[in-house]
Protein backbone atom coordinates (compact mmCIF):
# COMPACT_ATOMS: atom_id res chain seq x y z
CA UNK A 1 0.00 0.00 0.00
CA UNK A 2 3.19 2.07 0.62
CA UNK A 3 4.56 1.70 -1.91
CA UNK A 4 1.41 2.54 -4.11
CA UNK A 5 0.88 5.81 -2.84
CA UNK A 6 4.77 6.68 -3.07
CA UNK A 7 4.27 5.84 -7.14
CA UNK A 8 1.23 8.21 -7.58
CA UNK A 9 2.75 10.96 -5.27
CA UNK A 10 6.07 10.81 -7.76
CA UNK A 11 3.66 10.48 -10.79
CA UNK A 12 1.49 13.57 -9.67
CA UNK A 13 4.67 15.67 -9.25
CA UNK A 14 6.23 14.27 -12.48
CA UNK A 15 2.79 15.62 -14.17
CA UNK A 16 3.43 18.81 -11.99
CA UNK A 17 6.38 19.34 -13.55
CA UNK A 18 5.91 18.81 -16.83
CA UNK A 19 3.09 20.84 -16.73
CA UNK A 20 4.82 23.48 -15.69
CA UNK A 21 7.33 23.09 -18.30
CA UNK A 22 5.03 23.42 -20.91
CA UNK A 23 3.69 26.40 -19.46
CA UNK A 24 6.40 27.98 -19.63
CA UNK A 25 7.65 27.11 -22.83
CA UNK A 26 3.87 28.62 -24.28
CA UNK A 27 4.29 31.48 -22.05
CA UNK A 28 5.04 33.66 -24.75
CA UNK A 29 2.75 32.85 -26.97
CA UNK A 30 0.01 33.65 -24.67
CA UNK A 31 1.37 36.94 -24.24
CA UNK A 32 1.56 38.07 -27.47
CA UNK A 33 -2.08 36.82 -28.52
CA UNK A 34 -4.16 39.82 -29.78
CA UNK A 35 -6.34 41.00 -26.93
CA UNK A 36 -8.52 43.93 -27.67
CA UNK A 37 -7.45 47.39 -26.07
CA UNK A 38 -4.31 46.08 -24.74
CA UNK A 39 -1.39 48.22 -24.21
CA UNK A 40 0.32 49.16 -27.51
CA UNK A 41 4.24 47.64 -27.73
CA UNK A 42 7.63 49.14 -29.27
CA UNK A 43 9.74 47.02 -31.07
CA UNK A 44 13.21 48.94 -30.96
CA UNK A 45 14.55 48.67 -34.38
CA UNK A 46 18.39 46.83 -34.49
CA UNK A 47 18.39 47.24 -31.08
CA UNK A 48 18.16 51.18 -30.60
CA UNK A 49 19.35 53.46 -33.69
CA UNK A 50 20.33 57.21 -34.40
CA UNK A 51 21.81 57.34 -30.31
CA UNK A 52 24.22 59.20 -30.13
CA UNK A 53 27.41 57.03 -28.15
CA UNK A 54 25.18 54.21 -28.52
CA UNK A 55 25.55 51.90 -31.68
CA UNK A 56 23.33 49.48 -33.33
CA UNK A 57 23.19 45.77 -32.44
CA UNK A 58 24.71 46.52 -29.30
CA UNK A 59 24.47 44.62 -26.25
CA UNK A 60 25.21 47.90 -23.90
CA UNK A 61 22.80 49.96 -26.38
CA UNK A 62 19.59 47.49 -25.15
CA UNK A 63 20.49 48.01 -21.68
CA UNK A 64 19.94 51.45 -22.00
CA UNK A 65 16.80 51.65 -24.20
CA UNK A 66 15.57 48.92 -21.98
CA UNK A 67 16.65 50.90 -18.44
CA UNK A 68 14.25 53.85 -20.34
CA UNK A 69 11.40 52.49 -21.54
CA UNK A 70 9.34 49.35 -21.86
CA UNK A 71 10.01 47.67 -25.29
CA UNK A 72 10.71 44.67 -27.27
CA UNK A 73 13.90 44.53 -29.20
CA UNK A 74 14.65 43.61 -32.74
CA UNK A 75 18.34 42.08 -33.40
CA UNK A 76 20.20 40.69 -36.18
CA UNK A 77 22.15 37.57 -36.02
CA UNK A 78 25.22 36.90 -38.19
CA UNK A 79 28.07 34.42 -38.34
CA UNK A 80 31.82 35.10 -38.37
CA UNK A 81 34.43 32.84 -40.07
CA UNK A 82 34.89 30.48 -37.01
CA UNK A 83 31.08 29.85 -37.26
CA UNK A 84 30.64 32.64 -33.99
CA UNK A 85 26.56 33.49 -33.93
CA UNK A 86 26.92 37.28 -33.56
CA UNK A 87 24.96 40.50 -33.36
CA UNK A 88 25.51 42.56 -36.85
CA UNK A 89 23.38 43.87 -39.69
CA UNK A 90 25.84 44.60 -42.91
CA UNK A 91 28.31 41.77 -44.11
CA UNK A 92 30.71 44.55 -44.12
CA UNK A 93 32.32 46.03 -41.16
CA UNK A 94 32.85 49.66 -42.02
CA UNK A 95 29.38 51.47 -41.46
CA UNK A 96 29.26 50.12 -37.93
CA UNK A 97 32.43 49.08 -36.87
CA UNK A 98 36.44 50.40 -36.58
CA UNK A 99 37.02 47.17 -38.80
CA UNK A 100 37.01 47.03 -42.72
CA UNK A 101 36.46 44.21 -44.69
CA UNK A 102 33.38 41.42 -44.46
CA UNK A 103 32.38 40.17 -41.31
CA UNK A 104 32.98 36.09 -42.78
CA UNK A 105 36.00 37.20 -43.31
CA UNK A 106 36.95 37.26 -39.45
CA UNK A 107 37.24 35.09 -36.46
CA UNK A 108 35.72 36.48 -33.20
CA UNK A 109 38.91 36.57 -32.13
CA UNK A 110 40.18 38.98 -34.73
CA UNK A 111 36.63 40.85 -34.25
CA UNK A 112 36.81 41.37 -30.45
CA UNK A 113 39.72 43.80 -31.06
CA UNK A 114 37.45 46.63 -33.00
CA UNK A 115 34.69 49.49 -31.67
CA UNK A 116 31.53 49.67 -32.54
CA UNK A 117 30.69 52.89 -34.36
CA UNK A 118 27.15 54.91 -33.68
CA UNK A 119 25.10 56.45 -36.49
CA UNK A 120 27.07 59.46 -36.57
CA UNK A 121 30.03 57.61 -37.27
CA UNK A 122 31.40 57.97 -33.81
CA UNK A 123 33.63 55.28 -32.72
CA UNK A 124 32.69 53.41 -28.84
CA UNK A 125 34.08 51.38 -26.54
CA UNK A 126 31.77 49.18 -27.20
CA UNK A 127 32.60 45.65 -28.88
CA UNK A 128 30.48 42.90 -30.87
CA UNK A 129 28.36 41.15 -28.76
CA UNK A 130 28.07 37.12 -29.12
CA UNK A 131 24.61 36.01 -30.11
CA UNK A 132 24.77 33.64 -26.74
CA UNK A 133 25.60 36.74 -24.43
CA UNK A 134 22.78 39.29 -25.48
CA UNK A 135 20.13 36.16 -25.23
CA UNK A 136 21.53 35.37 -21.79
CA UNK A 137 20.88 39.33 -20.75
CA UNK A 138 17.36 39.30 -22.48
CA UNK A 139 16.20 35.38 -20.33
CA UNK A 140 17.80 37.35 -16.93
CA UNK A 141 15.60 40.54 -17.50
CA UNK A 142 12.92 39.22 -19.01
CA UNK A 143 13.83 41.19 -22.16
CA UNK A 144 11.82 39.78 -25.23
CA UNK A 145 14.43 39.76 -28.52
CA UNK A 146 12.80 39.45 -32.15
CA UNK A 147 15.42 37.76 -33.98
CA UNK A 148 16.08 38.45 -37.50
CA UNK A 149 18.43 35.53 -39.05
CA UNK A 150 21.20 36.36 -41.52
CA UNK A 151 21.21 34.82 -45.12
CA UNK A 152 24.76 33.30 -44.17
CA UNK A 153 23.26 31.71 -41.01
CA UNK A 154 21.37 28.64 -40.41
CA UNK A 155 18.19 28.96 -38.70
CA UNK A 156 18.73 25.92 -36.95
CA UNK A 157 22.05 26.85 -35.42
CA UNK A 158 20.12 29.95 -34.01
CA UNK A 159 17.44 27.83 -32.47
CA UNK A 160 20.43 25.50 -31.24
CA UNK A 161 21.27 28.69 -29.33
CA UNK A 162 18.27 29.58 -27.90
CA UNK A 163 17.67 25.63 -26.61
CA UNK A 164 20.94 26.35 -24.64
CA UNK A 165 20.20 28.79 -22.87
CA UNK A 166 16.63 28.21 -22.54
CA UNK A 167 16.11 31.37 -23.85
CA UNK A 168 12.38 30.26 -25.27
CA UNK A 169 10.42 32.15 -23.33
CA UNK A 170 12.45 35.50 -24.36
CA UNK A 171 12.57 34.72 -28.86
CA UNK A 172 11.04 35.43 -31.51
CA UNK A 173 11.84 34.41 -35.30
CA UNK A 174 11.65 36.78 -37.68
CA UNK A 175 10.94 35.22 -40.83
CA UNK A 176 10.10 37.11 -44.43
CA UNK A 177 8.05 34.38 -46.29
CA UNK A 178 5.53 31.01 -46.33
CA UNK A 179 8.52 28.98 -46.61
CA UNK A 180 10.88 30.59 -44.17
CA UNK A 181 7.77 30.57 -41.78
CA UNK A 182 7.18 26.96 -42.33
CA UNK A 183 11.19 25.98 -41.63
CA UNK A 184 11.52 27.78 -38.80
CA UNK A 185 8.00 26.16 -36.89
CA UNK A 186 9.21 22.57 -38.27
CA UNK A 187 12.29 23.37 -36.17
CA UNK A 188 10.65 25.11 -33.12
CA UNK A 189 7.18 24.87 -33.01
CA UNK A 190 6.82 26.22 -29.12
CA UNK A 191 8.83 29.68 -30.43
CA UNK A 192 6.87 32.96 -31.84
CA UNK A 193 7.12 33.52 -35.38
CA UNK A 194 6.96 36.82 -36.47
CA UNK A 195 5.76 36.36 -40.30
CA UNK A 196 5.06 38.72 -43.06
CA UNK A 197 1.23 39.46 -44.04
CA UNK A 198 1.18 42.73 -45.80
CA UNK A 199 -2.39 41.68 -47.78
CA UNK A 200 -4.78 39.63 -47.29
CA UNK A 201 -3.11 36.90 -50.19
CA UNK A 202 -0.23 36.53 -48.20
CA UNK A 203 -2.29 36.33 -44.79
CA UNK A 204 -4.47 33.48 -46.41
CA UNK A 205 -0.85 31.77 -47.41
CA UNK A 206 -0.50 31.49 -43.72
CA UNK A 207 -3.77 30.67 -42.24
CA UNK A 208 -3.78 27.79 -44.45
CA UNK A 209 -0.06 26.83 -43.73
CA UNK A 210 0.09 23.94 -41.09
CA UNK A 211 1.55 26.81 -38.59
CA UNK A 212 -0.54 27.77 -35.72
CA UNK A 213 -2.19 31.40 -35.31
CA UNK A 214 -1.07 30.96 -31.99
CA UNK A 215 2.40 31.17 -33.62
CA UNK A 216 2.10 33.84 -35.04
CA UNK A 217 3.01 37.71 -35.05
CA UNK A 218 1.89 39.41 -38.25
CA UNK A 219 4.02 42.02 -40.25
CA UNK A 220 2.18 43.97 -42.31
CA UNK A 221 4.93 46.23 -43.79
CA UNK A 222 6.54 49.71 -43.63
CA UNK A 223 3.13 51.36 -44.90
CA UNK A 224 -0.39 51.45 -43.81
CA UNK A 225 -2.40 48.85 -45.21
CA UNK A 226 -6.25 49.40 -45.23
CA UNK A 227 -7.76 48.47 -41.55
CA UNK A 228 -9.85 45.68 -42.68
CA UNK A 229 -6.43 43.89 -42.96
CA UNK A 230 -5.94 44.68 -39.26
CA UNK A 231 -9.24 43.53 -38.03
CA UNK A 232 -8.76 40.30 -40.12
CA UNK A 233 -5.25 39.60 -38.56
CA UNK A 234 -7.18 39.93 -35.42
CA UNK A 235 -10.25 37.76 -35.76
CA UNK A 236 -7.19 35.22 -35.69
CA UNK A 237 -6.06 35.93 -32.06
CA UNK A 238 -3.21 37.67 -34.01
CA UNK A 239 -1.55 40.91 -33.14
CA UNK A 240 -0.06 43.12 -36.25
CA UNK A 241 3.27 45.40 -36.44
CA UNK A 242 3.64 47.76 -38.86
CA UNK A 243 7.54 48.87 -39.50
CA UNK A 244 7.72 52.60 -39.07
CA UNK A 245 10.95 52.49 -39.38
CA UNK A 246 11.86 55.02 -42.71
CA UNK A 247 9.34 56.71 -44.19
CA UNK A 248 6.63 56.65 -41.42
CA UNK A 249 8.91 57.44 -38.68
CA UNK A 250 9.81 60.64 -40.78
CA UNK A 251 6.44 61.41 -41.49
CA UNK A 252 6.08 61.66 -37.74
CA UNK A 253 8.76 63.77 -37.04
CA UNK A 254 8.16 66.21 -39.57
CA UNK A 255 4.37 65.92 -38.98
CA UNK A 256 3.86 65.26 -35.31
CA UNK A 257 4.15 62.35 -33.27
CA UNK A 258 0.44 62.21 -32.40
CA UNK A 259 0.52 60.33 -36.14
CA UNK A 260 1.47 56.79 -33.60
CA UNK A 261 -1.43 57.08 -31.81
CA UNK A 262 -3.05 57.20 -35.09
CA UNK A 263 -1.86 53.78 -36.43
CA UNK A 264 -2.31 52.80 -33.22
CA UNK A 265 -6.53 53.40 -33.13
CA UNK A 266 -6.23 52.16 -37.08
CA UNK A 267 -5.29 48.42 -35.09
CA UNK A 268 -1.43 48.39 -34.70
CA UNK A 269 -0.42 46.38 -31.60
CA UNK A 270 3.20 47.18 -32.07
CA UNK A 271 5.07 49.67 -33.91
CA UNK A 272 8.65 48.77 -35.08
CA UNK A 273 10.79 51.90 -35.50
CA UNK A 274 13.88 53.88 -34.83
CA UNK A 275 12.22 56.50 -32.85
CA UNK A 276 11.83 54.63 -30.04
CA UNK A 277 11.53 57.26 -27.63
CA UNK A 278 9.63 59.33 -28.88
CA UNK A 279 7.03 56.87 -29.74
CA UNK A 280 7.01 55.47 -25.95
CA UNK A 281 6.49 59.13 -25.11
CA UNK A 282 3.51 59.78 -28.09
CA UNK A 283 1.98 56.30 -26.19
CA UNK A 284 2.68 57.25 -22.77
CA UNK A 285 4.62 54.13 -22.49
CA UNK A 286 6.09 53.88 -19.12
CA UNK A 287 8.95 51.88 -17.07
């Protein structure tokens, strides 16, 4: 009889626990379902831009946006020659770095020896962050990262990654068509995908896809798109980001920032951009 109830007391906690696991694994998912009138988010665009002493892509650059205001923060993952996942947009090293040449071209090593450079071309003491490092920052401060995967990288050494440091609660895979969308969920099918649904033909592509709404965060380009789009996205449980980055983001600093809150009540749940500042302030978005 003993021994009995010592199996189903280990058997309920085993369920306990795995329960939990899968919780938390999902966690993210829940959060980013569409929810009508929730708050608005700000996805910081390469990881904060146009900051003066603070470059792009930069691991010290986040903490500061992120000690600021409350945001989300898009990054770009690239490889170096000794197959070193790290944080960099270009192939070449010149805009944004004291280097010159392609990145490819370099160990880490050879790459932990230059400066970042900030948008006004002044050179940091800041260096390139590994891929591992930033993700281990983001998973310690609850930091959510969308990650946007390099042509030269493999999507599954990125996920590799993020399965070592358990960093699935804090990711989110950018990916820029039907099939990327579909690789990336055969490969991690408890991770966010952010996926590209500028009309309502490419939407439909998805819907119809074996990938979950659930999975989904839909990107619905660097214009406007008509707001039945937006109210479609939603009646999935889906929330949409429109890239304000460029042209929009000028618009609203020639025009007026109140032109956020606009998108906004048009059905934006979060607005990518490199004005991420003044769109927390436009929002009244609030450590």
């Amino acid at each position: 009889m003993k021994k009995m109830l010592f199996l189903s007391l280990l058997f309920v906690c085993f369920s306990c626990k795995e329960n939990s696991t899968t919780k938390n694994d999902i966690s993210l998912l829940e959060t980013f379902r569409y929810i009508k009138d929730s708050k608005p988010i700000i996805s910081v665009h390469r990881g904060g831009k146009s900051i003066a002493g603070y470059p792009e892509n930069c691991l010290e650059t986040l903490q500061y946006v992120n000690s600021k205001i409350p945001a989300i923060y898009e990054i770009d993952v690239a490889k170096t020659k000794d197959d070193v996942l790290v944080l960099m947009h270009d192939d070449n090293l010149e805009r944004t770095t004291t280097g010159q040449g392609k990145l490819n071209s370099y160990t880490y090593s050879e790459l932990s020896n230059l400066n970042l450079v900030d948008d006004f071309g002044a050179a940091t003491v800041f260096r390139i962050p590994k891929f591992k490092d930033v993700l281990i920052w983001a998973k310690e401060n609850g930091v959510v990262l969308t990650i946007d995967i390099k042509r030269s990288v493999n999507v599954k050494d990125v996920i590799d990654v993020i399965r070592e440091v358990k960093a699935e609660p804090i990711s989110i895979i950018i990916t820029y068509d039907l099939k990327q969308a579909q690789r990336a969920y055969k490969l991690a099918p408890d991770l966010l995908l952010s996926v590209t649904a500028r009309n309502e033909k490419e939407l439909d592509w998805l819907i119809h896809s074996n990938i979950p709404a659930e999975n989904m965060l839909a990107f619905t380009g660097t214009r406007q798109s008509n707001p039945g789009l937006y109210e479609k996205i939603h009646s999935y449980g889906i929330k949409c980001i429109l890239g304000t980055l460029g042209n929009l983001d000028r618009q609203a600093k020639a025009r007026g920032n109140h032109l956020y809150n606009d998108w906004v009540s048009k059905g934006i749940d979060v607005v990518a951009t490199d004005r991420p500042f003044a769109v927390a302030e436009a929002l009244k978005l609030k450590k």
